[in-house]
N, C-alpha and C. Protein backbone atom coordinates (compact mmCIF):
# COMPACT_ATOMS: atom_id res chain seq x y z
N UNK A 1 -181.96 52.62 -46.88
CA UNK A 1 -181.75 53.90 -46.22
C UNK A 1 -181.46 54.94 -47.26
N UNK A 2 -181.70 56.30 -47.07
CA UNK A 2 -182.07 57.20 -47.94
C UNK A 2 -181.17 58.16 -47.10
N UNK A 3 -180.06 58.58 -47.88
CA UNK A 3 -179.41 60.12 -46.98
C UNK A 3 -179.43 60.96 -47.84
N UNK A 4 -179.14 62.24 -47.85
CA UNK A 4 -178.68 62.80 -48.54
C UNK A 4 -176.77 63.94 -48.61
N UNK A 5 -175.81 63.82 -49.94
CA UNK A 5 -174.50 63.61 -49.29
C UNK A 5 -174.28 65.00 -51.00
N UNK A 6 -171.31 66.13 -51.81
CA UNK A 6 -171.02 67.27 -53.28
C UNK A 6 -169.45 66.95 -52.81
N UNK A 7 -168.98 67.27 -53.68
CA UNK A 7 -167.40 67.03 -53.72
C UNK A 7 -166.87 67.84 -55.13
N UNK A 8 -166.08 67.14 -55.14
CA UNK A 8 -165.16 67.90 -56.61
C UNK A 8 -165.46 66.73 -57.86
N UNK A 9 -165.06 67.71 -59.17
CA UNK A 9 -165.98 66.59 -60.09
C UNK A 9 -164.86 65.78 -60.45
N UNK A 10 -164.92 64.93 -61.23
CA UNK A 10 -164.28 64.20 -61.81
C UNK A 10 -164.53 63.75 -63.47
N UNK A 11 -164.11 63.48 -63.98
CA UNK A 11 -164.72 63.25 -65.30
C UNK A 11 -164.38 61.63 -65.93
N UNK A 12 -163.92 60.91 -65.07
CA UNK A 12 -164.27 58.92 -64.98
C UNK A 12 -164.66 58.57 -64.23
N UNK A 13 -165.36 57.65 -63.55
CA UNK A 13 -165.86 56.47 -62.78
C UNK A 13 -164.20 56.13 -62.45
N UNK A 14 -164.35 56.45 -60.82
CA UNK A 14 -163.23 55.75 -60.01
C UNK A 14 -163.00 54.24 -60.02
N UNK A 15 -162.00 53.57 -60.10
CA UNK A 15 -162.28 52.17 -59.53
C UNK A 15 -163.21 51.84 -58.15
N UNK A 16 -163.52 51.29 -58.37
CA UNK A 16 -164.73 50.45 -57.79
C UNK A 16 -166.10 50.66 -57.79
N UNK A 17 -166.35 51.72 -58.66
CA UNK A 17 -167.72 51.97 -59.01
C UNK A 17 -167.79 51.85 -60.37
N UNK A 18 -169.28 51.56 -60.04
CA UNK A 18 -170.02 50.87 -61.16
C UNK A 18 -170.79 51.87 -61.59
N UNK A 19 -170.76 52.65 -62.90
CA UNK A 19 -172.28 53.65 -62.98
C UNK A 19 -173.40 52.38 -64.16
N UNK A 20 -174.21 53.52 -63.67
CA UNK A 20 -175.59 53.09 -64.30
C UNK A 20 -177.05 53.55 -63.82
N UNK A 21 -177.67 53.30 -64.51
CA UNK A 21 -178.84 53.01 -63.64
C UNK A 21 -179.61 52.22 -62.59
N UNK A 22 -179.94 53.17 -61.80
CA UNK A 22 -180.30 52.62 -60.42
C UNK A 22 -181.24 51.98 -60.28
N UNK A 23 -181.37 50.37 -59.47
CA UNK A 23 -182.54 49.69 -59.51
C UNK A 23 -183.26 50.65 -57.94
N UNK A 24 -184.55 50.13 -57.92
CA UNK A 24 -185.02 50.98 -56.57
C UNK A 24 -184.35 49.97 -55.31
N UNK A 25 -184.38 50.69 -54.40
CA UNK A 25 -184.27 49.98 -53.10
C UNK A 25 -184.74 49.22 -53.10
N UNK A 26 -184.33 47.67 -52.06
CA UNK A 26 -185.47 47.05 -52.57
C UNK A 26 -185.70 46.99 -50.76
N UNK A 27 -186.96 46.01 -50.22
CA UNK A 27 -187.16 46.37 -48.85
C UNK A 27 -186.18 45.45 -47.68
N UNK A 28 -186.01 46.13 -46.67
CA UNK A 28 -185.56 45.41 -46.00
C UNK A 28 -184.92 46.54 -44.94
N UNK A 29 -183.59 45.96 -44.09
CA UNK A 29 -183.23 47.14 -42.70
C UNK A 29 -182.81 48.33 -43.56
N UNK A 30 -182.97 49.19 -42.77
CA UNK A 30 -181.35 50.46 -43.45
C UNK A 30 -180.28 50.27 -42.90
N UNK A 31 -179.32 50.75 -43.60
CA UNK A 31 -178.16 50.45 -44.02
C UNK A 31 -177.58 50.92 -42.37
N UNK A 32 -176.98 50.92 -41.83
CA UNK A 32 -176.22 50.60 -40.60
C UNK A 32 -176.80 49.54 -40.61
N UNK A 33 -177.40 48.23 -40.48
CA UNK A 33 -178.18 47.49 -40.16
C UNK A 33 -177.73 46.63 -38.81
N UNK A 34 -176.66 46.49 -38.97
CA UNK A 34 -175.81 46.20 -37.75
C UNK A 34 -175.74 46.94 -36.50
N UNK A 35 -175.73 48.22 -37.14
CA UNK A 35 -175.39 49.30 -36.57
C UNK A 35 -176.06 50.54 -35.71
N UNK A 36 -177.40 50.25 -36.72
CA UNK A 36 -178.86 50.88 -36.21
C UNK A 36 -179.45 50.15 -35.05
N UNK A 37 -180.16 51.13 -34.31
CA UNK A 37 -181.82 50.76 -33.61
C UNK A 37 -182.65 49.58 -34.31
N UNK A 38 -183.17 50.31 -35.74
CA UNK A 38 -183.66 49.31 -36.42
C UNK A 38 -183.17 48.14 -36.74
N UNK A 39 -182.04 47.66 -36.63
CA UNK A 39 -181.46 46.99 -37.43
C UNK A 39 -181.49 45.59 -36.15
N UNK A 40 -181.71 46.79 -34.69
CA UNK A 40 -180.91 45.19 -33.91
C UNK A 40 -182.26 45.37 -33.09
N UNK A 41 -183.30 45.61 -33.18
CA UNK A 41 -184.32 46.10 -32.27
C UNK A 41 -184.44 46.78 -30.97
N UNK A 42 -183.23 47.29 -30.87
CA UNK A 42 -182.95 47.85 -29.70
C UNK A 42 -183.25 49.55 -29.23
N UNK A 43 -183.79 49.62 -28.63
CA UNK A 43 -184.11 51.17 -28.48
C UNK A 43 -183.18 51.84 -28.44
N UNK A 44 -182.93 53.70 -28.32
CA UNK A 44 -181.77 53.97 -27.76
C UNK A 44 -181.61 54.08 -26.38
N UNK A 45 -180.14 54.20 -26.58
CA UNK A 45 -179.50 54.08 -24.70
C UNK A 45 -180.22 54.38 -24.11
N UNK A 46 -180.43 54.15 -22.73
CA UNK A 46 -181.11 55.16 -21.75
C UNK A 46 -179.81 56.37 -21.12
N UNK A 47 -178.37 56.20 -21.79
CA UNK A 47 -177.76 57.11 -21.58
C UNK A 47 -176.41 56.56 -21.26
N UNK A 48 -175.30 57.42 -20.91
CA UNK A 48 -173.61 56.60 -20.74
C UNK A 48 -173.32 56.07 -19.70
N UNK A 49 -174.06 55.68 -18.66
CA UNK A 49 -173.67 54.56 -17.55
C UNK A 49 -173.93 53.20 -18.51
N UNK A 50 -175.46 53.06 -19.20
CA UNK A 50 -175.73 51.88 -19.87
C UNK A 50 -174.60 51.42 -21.11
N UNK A 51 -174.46 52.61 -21.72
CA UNK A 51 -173.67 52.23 -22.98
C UNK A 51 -171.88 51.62 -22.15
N UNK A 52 -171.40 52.51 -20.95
CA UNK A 52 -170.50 51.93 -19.99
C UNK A 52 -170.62 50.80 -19.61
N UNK A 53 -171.71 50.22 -19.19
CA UNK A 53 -171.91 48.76 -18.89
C UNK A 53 -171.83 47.83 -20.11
N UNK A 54 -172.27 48.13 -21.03
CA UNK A 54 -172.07 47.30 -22.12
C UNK A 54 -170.37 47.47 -22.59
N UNK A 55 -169.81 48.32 -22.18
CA UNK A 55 -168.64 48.57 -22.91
C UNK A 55 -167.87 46.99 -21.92
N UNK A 56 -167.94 47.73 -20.53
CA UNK A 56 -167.60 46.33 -19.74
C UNK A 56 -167.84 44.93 -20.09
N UNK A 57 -169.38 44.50 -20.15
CA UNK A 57 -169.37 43.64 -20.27
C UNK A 57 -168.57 42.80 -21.39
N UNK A 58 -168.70 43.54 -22.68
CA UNK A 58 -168.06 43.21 -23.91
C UNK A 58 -166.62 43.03 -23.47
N UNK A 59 -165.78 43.93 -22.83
CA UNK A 59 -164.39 44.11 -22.84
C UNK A 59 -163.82 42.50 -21.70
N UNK A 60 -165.04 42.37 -20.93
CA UNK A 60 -164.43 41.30 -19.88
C UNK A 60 -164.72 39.87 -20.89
N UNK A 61 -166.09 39.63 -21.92
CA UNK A 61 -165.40 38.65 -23.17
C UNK A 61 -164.75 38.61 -23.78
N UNK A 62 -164.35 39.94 -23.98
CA UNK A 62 -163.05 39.94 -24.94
C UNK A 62 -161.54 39.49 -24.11
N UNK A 63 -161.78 39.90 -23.24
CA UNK A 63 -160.42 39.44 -22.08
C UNK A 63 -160.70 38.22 -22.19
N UNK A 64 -161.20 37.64 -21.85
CA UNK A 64 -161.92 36.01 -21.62
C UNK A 64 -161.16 34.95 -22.54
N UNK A 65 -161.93 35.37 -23.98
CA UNK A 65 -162.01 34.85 -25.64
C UNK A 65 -159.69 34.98 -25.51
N UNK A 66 -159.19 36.09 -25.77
CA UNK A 66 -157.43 36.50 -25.94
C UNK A 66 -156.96 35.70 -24.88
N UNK A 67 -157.68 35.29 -23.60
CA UNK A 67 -156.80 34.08 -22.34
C UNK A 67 -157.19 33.12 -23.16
N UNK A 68 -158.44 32.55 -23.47
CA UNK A 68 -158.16 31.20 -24.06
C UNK A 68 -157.83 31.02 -25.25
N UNK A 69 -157.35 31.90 -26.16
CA UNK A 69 -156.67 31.82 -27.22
C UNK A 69 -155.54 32.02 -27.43
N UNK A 70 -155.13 32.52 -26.29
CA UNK A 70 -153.19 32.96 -25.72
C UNK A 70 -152.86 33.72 -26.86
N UNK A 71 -153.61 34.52 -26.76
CA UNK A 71 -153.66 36.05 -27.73
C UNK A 71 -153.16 37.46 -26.61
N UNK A 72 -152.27 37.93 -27.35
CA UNK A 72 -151.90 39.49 -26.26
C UNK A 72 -152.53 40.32 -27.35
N UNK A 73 -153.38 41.15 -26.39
CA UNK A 73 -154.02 42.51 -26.58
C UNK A 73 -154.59 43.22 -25.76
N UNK A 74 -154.68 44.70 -25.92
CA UNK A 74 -155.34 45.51 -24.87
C UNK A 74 -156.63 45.95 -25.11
N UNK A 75 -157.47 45.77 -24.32
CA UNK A 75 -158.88 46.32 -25.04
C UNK A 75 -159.15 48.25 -24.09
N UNK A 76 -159.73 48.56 -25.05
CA UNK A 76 -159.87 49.93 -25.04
C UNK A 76 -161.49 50.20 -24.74
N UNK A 77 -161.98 51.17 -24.61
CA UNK A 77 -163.30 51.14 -24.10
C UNK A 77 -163.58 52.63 -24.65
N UNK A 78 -164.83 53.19 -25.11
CA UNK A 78 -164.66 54.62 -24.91
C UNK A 78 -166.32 54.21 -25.64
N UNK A 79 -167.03 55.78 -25.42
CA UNK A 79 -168.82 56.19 -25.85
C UNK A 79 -168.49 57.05 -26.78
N UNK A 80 -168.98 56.90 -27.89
CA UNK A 80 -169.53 58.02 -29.07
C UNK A 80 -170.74 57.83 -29.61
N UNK A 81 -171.33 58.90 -29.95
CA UNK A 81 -172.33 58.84 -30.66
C UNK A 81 -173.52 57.98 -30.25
N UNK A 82 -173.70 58.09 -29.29
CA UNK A 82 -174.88 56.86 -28.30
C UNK A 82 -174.45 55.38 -28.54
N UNK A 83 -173.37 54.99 -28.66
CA UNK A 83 -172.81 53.65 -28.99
C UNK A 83 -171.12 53.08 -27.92
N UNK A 84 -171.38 51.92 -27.34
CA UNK A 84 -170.08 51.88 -27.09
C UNK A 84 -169.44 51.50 -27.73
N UNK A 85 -167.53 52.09 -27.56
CA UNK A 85 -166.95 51.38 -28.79
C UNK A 85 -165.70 50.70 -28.13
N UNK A 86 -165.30 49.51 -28.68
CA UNK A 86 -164.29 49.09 -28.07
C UNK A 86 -163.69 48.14 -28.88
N UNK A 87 -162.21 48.78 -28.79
CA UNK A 87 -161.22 48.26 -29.60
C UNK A 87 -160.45 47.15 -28.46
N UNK A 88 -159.57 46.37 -29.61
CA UNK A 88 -158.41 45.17 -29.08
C UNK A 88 -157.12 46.13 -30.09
N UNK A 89 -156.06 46.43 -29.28
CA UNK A 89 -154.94 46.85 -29.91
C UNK A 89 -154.09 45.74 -29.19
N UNK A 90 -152.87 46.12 -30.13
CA UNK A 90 -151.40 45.24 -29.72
C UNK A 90 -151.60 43.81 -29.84
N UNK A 91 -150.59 43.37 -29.86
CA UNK A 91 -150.19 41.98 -30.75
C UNK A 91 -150.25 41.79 -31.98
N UNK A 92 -150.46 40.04 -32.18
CA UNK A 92 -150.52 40.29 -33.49
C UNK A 92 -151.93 39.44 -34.08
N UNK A 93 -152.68 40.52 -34.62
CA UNK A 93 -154.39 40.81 -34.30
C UNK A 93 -154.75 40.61 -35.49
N UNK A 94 -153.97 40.37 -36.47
CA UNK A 94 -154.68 40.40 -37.83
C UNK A 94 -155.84 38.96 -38.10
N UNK A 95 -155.74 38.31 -37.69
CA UNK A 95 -156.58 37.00 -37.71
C UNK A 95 -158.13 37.02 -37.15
N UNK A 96 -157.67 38.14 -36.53
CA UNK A 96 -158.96 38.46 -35.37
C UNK A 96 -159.87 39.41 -36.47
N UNK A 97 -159.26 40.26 -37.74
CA UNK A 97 -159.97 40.51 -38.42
C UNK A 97 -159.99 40.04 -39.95
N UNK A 98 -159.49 39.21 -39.88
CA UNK A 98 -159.81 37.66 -41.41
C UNK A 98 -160.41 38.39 -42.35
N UNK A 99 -160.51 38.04 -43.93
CA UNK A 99 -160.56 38.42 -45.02
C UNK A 99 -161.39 39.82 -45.21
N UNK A 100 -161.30 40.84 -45.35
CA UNK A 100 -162.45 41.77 -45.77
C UNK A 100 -162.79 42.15 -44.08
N UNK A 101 -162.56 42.01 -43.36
CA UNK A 101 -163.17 42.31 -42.04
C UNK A 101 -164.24 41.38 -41.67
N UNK A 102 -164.17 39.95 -41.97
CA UNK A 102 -165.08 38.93 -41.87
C UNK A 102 -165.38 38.33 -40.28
N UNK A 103 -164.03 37.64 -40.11
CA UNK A 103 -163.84 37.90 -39.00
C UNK A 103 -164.24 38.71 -37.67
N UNK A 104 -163.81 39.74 -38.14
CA UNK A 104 -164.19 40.94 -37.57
C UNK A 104 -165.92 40.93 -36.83
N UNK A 105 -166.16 40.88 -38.38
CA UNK A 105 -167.87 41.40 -37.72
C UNK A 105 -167.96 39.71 -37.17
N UNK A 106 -167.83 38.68 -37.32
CA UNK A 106 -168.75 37.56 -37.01
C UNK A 106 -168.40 37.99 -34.88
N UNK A 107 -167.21 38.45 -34.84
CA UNK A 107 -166.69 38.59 -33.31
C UNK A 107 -167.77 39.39 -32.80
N UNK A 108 -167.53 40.91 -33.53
CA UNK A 108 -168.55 41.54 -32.90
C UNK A 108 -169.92 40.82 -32.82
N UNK A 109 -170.36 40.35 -33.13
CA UNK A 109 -171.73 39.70 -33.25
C UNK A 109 -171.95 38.58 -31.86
N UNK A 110 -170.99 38.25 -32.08
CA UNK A 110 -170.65 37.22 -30.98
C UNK A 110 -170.68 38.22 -29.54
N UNK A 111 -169.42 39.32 -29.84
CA UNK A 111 -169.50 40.24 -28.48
C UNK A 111 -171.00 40.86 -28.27
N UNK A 112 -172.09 41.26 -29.36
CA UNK A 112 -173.35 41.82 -28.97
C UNK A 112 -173.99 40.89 -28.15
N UNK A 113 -173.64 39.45 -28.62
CA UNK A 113 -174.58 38.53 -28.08
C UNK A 113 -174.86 38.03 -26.13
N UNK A 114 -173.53 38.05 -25.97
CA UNK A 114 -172.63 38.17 -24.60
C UNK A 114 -173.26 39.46 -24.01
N UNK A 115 -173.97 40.37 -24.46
CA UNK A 115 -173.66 41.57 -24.04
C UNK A 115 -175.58 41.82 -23.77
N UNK A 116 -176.14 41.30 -25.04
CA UNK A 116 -177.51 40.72 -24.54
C UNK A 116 -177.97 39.56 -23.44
N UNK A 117 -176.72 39.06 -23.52
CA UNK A 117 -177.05 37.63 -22.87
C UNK A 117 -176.84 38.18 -21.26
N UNK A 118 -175.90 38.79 -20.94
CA UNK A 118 -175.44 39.64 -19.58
C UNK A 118 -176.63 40.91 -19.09
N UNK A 119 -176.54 41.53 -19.88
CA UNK A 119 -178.06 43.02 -19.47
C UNK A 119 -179.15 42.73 -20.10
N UNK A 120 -179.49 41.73 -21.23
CA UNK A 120 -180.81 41.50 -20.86
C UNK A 120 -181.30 42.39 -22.43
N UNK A 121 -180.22 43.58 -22.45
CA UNK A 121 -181.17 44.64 -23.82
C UNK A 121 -180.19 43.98 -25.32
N UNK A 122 -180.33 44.19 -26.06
CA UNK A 122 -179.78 44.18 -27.75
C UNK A 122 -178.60 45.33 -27.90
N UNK A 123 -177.58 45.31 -28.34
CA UNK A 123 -176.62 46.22 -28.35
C UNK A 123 -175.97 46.29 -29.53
N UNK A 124 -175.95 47.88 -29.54
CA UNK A 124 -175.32 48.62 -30.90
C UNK A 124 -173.35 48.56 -30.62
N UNK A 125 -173.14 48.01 -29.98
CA UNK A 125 -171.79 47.86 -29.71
C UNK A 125 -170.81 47.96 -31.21
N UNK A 126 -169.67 48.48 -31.35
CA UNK A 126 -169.02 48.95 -32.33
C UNK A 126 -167.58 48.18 -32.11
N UNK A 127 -167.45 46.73 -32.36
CA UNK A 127 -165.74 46.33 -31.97
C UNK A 127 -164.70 46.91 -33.31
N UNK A 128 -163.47 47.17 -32.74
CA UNK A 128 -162.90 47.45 -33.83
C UNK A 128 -161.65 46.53 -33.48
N UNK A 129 -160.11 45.80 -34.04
CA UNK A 129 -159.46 45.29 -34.00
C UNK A 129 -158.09 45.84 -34.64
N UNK A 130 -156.97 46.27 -34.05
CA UNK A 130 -155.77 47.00 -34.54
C UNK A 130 -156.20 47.78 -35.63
N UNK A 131 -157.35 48.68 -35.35
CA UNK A 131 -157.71 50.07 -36.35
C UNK A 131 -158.26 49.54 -37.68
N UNK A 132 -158.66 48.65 -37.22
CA UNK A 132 -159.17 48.30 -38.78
C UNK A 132 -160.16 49.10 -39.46
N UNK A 133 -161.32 49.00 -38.42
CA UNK A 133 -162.09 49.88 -39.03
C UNK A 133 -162.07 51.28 -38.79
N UNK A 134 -160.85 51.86 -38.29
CA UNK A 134 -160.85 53.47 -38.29
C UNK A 134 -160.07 53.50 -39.83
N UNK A 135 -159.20 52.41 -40.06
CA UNK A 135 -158.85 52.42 -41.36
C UNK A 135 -159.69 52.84 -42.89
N UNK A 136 -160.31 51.72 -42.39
CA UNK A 136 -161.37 51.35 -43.48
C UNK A 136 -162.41 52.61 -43.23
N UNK A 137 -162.74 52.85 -42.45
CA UNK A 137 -163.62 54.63 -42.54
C UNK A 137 -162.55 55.38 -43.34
N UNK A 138 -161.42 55.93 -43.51
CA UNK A 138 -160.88 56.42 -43.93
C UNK A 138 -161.11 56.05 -45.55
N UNK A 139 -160.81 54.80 -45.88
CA UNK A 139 -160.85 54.41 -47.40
C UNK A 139 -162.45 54.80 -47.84
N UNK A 140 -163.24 54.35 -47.66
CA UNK A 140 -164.57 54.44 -47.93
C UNK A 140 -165.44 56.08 -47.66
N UNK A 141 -164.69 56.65 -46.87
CA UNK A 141 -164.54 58.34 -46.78
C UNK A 141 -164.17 58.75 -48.44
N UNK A 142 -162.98 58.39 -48.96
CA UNK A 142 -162.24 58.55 -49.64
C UNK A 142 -163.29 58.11 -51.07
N UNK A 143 -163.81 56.91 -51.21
CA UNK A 143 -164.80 56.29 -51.83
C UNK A 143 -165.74 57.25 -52.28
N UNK A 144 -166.72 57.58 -50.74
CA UNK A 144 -167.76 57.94 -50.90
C UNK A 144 -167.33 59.58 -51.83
N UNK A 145 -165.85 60.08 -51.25
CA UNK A 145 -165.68 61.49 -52.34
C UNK A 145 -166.04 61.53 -53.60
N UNK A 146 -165.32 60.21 -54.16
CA UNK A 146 -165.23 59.98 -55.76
C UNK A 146 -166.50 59.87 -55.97
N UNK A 147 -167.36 58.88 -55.80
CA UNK A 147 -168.70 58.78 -56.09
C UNK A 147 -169.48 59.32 -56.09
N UNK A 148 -169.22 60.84 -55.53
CA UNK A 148 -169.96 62.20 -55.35
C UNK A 148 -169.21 62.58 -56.52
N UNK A 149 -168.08 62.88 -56.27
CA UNK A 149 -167.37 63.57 -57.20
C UNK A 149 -167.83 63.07 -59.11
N UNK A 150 -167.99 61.70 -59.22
CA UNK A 150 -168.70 61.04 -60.58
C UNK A 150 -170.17 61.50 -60.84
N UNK A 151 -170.97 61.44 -59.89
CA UNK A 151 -171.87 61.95 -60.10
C UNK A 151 -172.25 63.39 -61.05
N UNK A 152 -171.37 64.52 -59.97
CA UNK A 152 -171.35 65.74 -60.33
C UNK A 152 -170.90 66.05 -62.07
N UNK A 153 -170.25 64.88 -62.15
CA UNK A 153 -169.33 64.98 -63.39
C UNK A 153 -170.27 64.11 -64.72
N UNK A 154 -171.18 63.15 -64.89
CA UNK A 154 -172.25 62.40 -65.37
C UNK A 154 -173.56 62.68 -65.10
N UNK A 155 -173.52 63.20 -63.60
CA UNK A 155 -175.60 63.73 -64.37
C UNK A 155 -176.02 62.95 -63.67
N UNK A 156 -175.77 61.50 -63.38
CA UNK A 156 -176.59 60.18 -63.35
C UNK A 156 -176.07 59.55 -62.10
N UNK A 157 -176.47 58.27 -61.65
CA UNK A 157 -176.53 57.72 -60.25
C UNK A 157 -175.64 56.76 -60.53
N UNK A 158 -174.47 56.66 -59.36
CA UNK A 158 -173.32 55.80 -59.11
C UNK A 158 -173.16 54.64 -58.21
N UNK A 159 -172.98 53.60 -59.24
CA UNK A 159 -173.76 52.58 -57.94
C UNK A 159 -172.10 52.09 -57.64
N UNK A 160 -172.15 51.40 -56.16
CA UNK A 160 -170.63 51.48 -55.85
C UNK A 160 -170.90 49.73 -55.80
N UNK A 161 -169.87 48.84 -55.35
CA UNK A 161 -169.40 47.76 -55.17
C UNK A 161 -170.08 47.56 -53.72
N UNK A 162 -170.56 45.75 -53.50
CA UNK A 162 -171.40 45.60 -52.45
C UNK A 162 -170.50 45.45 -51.23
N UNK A 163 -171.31 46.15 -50.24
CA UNK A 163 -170.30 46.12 -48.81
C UNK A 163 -171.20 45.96 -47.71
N UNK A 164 -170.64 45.52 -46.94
CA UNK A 164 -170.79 44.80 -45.18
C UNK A 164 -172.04 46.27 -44.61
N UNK A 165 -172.71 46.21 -43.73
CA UNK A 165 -173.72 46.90 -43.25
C UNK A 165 -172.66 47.91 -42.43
N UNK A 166 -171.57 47.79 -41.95
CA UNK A 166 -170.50 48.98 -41.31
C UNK A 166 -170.37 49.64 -42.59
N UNK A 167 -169.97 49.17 -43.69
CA UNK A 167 -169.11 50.17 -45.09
C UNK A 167 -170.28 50.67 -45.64
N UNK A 168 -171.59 50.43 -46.13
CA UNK A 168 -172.17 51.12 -46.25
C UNK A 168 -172.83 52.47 -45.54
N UNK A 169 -173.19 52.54 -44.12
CA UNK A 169 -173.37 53.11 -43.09
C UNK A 169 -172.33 54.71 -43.26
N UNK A 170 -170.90 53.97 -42.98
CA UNK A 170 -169.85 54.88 -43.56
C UNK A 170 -170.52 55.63 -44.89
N UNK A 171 -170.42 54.96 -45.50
CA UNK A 171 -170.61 55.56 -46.93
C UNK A 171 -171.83 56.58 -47.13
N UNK A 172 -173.11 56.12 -46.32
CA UNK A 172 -174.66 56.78 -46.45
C UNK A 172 -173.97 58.16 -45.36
N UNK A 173 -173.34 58.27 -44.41
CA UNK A 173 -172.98 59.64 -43.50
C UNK A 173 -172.03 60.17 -45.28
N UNK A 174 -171.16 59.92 -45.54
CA UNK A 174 -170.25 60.55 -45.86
C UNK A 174 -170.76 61.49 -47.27
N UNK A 175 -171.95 60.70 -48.18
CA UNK A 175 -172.74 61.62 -48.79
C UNK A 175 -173.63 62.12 -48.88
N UNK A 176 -174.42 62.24 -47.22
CA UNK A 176 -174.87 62.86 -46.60
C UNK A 176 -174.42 64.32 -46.73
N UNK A 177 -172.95 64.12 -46.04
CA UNK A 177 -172.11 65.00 -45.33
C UNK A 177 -172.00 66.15 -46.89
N UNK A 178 -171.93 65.55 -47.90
CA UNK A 178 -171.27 66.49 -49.20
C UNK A 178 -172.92 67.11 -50.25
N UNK A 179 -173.99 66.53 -49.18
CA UNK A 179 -175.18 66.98 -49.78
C UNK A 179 -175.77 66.32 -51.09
N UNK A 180 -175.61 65.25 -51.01
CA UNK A 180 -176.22 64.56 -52.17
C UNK A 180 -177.05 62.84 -51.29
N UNK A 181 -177.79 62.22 -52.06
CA UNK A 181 -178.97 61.47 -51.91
C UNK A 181 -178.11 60.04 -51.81
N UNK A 182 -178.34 59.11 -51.29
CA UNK A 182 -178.05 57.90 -51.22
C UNK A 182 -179.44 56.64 -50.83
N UNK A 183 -178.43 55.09 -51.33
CA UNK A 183 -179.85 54.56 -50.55
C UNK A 183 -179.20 52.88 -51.16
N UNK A 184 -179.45 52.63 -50.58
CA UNK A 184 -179.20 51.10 -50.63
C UNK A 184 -180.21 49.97 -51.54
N UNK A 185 -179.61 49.19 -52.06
CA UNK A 185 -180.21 48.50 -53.08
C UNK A 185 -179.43 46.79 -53.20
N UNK A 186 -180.29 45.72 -53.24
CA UNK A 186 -179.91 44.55 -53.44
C UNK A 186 -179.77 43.79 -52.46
N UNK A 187 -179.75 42.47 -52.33
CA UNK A 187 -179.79 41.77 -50.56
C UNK A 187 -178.34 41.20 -50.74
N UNK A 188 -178.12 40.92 -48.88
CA UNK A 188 -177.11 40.28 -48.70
C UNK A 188 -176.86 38.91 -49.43
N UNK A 189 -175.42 38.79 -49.74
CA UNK A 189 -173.83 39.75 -49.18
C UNK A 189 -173.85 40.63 -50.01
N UNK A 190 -174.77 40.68 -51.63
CA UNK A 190 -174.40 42.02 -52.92
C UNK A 190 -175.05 43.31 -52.59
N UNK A 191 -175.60 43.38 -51.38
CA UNK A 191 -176.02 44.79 -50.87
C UNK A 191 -175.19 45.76 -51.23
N UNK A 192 -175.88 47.16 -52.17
CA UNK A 192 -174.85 48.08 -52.01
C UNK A 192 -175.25 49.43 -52.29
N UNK A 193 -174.44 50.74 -51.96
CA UNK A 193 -174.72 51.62 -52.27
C UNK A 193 -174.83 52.94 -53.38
N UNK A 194 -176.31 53.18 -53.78
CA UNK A 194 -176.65 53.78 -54.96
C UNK A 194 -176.36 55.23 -54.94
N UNK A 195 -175.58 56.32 -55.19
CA UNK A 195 -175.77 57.27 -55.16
C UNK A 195 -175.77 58.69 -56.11
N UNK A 196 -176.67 59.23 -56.04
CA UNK A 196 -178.17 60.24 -56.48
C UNK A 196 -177.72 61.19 -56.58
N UNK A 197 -178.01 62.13 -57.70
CA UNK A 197 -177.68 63.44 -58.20
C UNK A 197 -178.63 64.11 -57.01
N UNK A 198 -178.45 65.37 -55.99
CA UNK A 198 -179.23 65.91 -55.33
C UNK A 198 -180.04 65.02 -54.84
């Protein structure tokens, strides 16, 4: 995936980026890949009753999965951005998102599946677990600054540390957002994001 993302300069390479030169993309989904149309073959919504039904269906496995695991939590439901999203808050949830957010995504995957398996279509469904990933948007917000910000400051293309098809996604909006070029490079799990002077 190819965006384009400016910030303030800097004059070192932040921790966790790597500069250098950029290998090309190589082929395969774009980067939401999880997260995209493309990624899950699914068209978009036909609109917010559908993306509502999926929110349901997901939220009544997730009720399901916390009874037979004698897990307390509340699941949350809400539509953005043509996607439903639905969180598990309260208790104690950290397991539910295991090393790096590993966990995490294998659930969601599990909840898309339930959710195909019930309506029949492929779903862009978005789980999140005690804010993890509103967290982690925040850090990788923060990321994607510096790595703009290195750029501006070297001339040359900043390749960052490999991340999950959610952290990159994050990352391709956020230097979008600051007007500079991005794009993904390398296969899973070392997938990661390259980013481009202009």
């Amino acid at each position: 995936m190819t965006d384009t993302t400016s910030a303030e300069t800097s004059t070192e390479p932040s921790p966790g980026i790597s500069t250098g030169p950029s290998a090309e993309a190589l082929p395969g989904t774009a980067d939401g890949e999880a997260l995209s149309a493309d990624a899950t073959g699914s068209a978009p919504s036909d609109g917010i009753p559908a993306l509502e039904q999926e929110g349901e269906v997901a939220a009544d496995y997730l009720e399901g999965l916390l009874d037979i695991t004698d897990l307390d939590g509340d699941i949350d439901m809400d539509v953005e951005k043509e996607r439903a999203m639905v969180s598990i808050v309260g208790g104690q949830l950290g397991h539910l998102v295991g090393d790096e957010g590993k966990v995490l995504d294998a659930l969601q995957e599990l909840t898309r599946l339930a959710v195909l398996r019930e309506t029949g279509q492929r779903s862009r469904l978005m789980l999140d677990v005690d804010g993890y990933r509103a967290a982690r948007r925040t850090e990788l917000t923060e990321l994607a600054g510096r790595a703009v910000a290195d750029v501006g400051s070297t001339g040359g293309p900043v390749r960052l540390a490999p991340m999950s098809p959610f952290e990159r996604k994050v990352v391709h909006d956020a230097v979008a957002s600051a007007g500079l070029r991005s794009e993904s490079e390398g296969e899973e799990p070392e997938r990661r994001v390259v980013v481009h002077p202009g």
